[in-house]
N, C-alpha and C. Protein backbone atom coordinates (compact mmCIF):
# COMPACT_ATOMS: atom_id res chain seq x y z
N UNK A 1 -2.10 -0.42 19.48
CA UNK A 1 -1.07 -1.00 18.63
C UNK A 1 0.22 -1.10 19.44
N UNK A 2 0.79 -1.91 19.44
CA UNK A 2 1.82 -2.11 20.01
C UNK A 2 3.14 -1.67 19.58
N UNK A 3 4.32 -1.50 20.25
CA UNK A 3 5.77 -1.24 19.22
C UNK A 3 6.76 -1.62 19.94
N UNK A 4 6.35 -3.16 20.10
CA UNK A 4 7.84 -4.61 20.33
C UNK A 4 8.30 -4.30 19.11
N UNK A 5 9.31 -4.44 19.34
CA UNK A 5 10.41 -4.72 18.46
C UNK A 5 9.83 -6.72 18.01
N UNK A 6 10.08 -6.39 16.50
CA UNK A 6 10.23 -8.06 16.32
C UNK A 6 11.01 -8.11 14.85
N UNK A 7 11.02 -7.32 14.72
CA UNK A 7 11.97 -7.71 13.63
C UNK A 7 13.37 -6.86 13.11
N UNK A 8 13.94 -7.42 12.70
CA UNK A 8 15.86 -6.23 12.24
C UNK A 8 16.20 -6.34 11.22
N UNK A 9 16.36 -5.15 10.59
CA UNK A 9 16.71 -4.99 9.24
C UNK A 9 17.69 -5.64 8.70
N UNK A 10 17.89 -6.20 7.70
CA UNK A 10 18.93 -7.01 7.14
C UNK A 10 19.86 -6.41 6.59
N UNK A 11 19.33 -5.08 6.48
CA UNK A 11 20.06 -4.23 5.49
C UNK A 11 21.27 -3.15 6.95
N UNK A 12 20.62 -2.89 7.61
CA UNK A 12 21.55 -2.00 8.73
C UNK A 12 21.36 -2.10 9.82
N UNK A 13 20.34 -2.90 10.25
CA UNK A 13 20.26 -3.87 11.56
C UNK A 13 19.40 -3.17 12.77
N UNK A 14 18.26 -2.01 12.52
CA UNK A 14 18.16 -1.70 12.88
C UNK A 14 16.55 -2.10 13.22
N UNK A 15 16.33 -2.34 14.67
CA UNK A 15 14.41 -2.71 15.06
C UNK A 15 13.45 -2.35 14.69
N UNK A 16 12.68 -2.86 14.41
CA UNK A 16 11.61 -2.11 14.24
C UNK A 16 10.21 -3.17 14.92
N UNK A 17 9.25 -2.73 14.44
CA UNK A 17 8.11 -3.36 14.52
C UNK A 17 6.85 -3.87 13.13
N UNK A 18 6.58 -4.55 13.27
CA UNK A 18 6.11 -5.23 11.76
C UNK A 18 4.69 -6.29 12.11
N UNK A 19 3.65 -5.84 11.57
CA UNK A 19 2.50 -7.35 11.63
C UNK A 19 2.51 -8.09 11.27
N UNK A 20 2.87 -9.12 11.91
CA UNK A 20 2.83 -10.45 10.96
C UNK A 20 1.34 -11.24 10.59
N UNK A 21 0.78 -10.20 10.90
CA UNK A 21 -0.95 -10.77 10.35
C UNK A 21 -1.47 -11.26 9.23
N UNK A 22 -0.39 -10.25 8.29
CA UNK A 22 -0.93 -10.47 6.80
C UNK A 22 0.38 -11.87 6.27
N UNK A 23 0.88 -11.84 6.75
CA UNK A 23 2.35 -13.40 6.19
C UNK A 23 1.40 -14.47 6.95
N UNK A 24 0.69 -14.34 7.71
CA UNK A 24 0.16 -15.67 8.00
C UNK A 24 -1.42 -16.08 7.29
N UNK A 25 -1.33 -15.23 6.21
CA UNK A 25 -2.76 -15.30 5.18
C UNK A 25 -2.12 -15.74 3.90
N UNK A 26 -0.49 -15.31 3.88
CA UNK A 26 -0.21 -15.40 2.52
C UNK A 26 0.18 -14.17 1.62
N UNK A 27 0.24 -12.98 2.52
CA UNK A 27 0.63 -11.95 1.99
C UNK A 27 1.64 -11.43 2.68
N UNK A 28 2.74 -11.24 1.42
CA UNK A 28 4.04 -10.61 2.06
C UNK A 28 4.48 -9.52 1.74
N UNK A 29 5.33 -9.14 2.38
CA UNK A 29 5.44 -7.70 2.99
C UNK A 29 6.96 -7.31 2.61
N UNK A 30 7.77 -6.50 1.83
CA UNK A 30 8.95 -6.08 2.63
C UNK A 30 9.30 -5.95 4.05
N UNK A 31 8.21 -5.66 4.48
CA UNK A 31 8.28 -5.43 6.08
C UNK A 31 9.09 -6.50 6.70
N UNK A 32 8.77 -7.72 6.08
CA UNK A 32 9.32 -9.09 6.92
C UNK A 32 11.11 -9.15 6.69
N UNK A 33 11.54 -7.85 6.11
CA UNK A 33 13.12 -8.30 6.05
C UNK A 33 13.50 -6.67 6.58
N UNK A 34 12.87 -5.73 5.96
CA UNK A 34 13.86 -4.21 6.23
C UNK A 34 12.88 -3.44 6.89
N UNK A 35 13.53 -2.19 7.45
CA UNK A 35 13.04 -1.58 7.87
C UNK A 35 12.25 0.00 7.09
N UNK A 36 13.08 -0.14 5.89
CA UNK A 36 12.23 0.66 4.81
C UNK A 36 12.21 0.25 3.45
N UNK A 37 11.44 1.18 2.61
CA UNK A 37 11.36 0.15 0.95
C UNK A 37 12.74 0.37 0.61
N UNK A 38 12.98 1.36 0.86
CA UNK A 38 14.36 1.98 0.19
C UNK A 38 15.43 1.03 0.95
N UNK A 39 15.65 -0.04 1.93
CA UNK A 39 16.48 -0.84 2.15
C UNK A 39 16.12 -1.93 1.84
N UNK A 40 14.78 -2.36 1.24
CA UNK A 40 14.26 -3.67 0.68
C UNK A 40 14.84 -3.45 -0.94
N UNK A 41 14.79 -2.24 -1.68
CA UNK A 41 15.45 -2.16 -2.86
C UNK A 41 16.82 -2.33 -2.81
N UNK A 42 17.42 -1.98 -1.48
CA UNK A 42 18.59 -2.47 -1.78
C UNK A 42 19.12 -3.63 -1.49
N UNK A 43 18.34 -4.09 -0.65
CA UNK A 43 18.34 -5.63 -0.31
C UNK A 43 18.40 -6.37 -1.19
N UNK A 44 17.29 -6.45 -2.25
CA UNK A 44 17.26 -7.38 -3.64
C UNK A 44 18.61 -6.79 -4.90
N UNK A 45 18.77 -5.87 -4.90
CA UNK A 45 20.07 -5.22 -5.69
C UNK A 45 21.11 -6.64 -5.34
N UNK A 46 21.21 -6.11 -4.02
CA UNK A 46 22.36 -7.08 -3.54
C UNK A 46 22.26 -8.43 -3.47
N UNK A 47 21.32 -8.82 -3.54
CA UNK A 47 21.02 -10.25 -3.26
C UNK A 47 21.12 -10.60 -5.40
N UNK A 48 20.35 -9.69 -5.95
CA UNK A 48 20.45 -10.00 -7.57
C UNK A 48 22.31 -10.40 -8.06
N UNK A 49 22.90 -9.22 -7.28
CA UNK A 49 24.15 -8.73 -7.72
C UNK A 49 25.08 -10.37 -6.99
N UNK A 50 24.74 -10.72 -6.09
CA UNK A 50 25.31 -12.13 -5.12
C UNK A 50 25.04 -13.05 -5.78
N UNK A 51 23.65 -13.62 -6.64
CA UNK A 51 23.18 -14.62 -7.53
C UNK A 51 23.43 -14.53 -8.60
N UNK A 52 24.24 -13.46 -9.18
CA UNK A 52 24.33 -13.33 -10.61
C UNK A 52 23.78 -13.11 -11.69
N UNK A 53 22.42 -12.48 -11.18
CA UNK A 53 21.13 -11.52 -12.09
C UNK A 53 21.50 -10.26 -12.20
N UNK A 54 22.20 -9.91 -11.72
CA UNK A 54 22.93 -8.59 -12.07
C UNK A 54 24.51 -8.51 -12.20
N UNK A 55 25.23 -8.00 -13.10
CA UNK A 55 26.86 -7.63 -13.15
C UNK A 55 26.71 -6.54 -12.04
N UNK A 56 27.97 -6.28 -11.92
CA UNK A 56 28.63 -5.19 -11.46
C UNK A 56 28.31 -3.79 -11.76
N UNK A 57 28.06 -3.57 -12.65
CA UNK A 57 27.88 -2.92 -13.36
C UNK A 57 26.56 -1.83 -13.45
N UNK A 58 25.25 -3.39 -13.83
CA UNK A 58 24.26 -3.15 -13.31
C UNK A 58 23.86 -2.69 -11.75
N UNK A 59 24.34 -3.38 -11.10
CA UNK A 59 24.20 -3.49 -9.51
C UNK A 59 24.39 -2.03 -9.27
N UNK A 60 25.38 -1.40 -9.81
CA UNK A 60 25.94 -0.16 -9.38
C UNK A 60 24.78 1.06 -9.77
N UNK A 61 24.51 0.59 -10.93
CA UNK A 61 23.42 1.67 -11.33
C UNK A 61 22.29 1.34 -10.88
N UNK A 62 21.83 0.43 -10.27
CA UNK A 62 20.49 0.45 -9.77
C UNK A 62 20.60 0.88 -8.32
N UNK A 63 22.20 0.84 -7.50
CA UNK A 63 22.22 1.16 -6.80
C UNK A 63 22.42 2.57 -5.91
N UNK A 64 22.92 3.52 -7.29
CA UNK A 64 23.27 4.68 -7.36
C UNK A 64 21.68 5.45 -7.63
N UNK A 65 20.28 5.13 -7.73
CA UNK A 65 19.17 5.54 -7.78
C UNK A 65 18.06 5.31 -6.32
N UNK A 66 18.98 4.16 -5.78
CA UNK A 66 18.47 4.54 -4.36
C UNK A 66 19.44 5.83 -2.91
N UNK A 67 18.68 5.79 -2.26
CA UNK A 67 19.14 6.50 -1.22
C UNK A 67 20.02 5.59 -0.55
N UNK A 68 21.38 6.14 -0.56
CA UNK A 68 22.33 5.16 0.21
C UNK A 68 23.20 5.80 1.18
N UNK A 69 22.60 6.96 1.75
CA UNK A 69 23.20 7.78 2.80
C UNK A 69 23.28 7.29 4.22
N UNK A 70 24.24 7.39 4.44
CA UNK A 70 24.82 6.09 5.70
C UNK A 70 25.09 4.56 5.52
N UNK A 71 25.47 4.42 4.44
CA UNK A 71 26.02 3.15 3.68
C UNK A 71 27.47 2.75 5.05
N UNK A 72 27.80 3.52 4.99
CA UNK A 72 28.96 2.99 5.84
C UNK A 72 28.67 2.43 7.18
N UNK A 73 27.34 2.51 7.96
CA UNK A 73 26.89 2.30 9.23
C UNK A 73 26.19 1.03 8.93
N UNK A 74 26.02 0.34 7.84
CA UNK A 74 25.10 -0.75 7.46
C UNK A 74 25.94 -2.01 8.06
N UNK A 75 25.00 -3.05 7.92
CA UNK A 75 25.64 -4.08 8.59
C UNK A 75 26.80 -5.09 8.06
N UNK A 76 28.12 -4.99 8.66
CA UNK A 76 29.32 -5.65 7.81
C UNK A 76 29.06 -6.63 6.60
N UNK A 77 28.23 -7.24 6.61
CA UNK A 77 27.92 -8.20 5.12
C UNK A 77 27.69 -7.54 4.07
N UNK A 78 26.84 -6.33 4.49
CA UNK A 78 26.24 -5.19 3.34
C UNK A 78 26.91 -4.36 3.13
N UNK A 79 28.14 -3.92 3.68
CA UNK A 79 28.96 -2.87 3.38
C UNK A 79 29.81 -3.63 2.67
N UNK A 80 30.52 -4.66 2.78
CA UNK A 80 31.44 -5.58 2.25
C UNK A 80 30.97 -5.69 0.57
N UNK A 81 29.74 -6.08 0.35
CA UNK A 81 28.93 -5.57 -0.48
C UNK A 81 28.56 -4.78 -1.32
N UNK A 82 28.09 -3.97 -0.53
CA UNK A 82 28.04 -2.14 -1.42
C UNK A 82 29.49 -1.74 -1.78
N UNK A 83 30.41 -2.10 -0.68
CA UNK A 83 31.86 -1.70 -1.37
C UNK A 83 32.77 -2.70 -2.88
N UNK A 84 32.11 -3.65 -2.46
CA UNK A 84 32.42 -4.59 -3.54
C UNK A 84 31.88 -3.66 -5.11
N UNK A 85 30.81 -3.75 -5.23
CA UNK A 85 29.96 -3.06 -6.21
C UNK A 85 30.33 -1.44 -6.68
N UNK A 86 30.35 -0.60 -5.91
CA UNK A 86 30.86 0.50 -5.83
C UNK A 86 32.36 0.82 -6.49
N UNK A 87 32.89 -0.45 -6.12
CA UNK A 87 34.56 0.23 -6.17
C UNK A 87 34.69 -0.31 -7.96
């Protein structure tokens, strides 16, 4: 098994490695955006909370049930973000 780097988290930007075996059958993966579930949950939070499927409100409480320890090291779009929501 190999461990290239091919893909970076959207959420804190960090490498990883991911198969793209199963996206080219038709099956997708969190894998193809974050580097864990717990940054794919927060990925869609934020992306709900940006489209307007979620208030403020909401966003906050769904976001206060994930693990968000090292929020501040995440990548400037997502902190801009989480701080938006948060405050």
């Amino acid at each position: 098994m190999t461990t290239k780097l091919n893909h970076w988290c959207v959420i804190c930007g960090t490498g990883y490695h991911s198969c793209d075996s199963c996206e080219a059958i038709g099956i997708y993966s969190w894998k193809k955006h974050t580097d864990t579930l717990n940054h794919y949950q927060i990925y869609f939070i934020i992306n709900d909370y940006t489209y307007g499927i979620l208030n403020k409100k909401q966003a906050r409480e769904k976001l206060n049930q994930c693990d968000m320890t090292g929020w501040e090291q995440f990548l400037p779009n997502v902190r801009v973000k989480i701080s938006e929501i948060l405050s």
